[in-house]
Protein backbone atom coordinates (compact mmCIF):
# COMPACT_ATOMS: atom_id res chain seq x y z
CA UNK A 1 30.21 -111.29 -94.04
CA UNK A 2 29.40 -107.67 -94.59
CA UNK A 3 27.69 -106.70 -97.81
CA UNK A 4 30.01 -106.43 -100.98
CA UNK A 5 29.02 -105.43 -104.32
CA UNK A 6 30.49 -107.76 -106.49
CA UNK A 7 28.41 -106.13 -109.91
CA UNK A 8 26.69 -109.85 -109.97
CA UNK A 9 23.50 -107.61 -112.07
CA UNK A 10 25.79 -105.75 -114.19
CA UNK A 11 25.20 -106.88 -117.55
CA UNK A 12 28.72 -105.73 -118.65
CA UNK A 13 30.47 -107.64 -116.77
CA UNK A 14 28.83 -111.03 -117.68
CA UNK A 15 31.12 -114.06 -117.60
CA UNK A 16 34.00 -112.06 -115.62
CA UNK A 17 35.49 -114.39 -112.88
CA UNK A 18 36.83 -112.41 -110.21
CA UNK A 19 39.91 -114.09 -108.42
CA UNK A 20 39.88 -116.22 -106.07
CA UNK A 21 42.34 -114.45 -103.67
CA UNK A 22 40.13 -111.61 -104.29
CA UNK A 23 36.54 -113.39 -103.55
CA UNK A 24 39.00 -114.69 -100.19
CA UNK A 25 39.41 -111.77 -99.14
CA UNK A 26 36.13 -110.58 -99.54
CA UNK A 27 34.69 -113.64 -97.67
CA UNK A 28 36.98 -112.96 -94.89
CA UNK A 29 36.95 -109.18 -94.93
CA UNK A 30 38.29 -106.32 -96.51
CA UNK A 31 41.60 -105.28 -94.84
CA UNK A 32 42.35 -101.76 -94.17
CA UNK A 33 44.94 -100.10 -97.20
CA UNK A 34 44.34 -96.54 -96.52
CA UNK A 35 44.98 -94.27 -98.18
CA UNK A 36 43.21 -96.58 -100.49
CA UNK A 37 39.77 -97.87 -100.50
CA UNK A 38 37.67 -100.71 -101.07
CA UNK A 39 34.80 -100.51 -103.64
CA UNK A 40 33.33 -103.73 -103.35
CA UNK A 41 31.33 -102.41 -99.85
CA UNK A 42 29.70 -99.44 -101.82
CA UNK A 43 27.50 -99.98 -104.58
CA UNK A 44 26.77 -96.65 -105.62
CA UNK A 45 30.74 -95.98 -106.14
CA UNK A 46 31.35 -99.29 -107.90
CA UNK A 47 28.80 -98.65 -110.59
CA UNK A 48 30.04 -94.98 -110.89
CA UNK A 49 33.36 -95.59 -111.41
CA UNK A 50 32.76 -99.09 -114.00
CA UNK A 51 30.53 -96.30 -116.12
CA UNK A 52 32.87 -93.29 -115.59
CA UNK A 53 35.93 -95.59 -116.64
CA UNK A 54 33.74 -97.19 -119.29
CA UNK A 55 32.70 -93.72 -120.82
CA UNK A 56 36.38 -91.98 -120.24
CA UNK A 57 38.09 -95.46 -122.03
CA UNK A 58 35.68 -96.87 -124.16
CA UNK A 59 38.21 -99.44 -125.33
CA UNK A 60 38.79 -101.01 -122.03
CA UNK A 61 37.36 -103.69 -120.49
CA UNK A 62 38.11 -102.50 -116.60
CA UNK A 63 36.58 -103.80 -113.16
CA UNK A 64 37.10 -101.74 -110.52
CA UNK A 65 37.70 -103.02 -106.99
CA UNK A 66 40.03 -100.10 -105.37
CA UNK A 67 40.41 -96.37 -105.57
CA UNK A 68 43.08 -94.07 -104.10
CA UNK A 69 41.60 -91.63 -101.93
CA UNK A 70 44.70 -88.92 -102.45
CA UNK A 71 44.34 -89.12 -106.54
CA UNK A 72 42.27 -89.84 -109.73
CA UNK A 73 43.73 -93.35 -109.78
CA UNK A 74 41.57 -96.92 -109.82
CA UNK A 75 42.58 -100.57 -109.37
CA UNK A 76 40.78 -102.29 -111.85
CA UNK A 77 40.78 -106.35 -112.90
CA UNK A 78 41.64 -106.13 -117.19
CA UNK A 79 38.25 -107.69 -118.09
CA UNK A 80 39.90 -108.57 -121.33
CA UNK A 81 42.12 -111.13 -119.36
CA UNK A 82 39.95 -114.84 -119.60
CA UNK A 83 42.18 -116.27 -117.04
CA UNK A 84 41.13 -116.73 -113.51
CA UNK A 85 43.60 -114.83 -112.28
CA UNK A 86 43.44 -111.65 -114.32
CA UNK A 87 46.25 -108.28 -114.01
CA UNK A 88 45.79 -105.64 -112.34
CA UNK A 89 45.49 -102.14 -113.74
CA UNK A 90 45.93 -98.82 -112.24
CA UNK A 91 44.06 -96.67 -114.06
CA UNK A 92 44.14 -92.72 -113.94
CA UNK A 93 40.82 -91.40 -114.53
CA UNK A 94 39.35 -88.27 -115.87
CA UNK A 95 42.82 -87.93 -118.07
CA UNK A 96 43.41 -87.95 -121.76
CA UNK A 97 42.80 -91.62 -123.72
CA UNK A 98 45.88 -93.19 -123.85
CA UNK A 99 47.24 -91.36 -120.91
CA UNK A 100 45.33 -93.32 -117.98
CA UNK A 101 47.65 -96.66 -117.55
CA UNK A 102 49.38 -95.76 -114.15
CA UNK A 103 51.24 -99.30 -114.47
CA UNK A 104 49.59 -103.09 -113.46
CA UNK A 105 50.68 -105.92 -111.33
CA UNK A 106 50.27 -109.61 -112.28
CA UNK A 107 47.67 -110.29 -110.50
CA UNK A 108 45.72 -109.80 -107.41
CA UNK A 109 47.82 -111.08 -104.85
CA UNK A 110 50.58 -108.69 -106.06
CA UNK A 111 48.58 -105.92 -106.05
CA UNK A 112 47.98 -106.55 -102.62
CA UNK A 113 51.21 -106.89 -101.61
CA UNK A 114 51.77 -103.70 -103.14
CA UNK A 115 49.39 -101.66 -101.85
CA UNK A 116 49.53 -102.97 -98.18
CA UNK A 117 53.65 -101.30 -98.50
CA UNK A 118 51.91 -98.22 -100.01
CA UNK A 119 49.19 -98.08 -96.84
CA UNK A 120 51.94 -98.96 -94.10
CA UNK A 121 54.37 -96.10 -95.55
CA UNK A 122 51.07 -93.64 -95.77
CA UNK A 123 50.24 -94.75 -92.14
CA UNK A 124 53.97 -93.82 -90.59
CA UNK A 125 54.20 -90.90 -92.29
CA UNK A 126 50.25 -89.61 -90.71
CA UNK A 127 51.58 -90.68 -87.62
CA UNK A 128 55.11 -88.00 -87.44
């Protein structure tokens, strides 16, 4: 397995379980979803974005794991959500407070599902 970040020394983040369809996925490597991108296989840009989201929305409790390359916006696990199998949150950074929730799916697996449409319709339309 390639190495992930998974922010296992980020204080922060202490007692967050990631999903398990996430932690899957990991394990069995990160699919491409251009024009989105994985976090989880760049340190430096995980930590950046937890701090800039943290800073930007104070009240949040976000985890990155995904960022659109074309825009401002971050997929982000609600670290507010106990659950094993928490929602996910787009989040539009560097925006106004109370102006950065870009929608959320229910959980991970949707998400996916979601974005792999978004990266198959990005693909086709690269490729005209």
């Amino acid at each position: 397995m390639p190495e992930v970040y998974l922010f296992d020394d980020f204080e922060r983040f202490a007692g967050f379980r990631f999903p398990d369809s996430y932690l899957d996925l990991v394990k069995a490597g990160l699919p491409d979803i251009e024009p989105w991108w994985w976090l989880a296989p760049h340190k430096e840009s995980s930590t950046f974005w937890a701090d800039t989201l943290k800073e930007q929305f104070p009240y949040r409790e976000l985890i990155p794991f995904a960022k659109d390359g074309g825009s401002d916006d971050v997929a982000c696990f609600d670290g507010a959500d106990s659950s094993s199998n928490p929602k996910v949150l787009y989040i539009h950074s560097f925006c106004s407070p109370g102006y950065e929730s870009r929608g959320e799916a229910k959980d991970f697996t949707e998400w996916l599902r979601q974005i792999e449409e978004v990266s198959k319709e990005f693909k086709a339309t690269e490729n005209e």
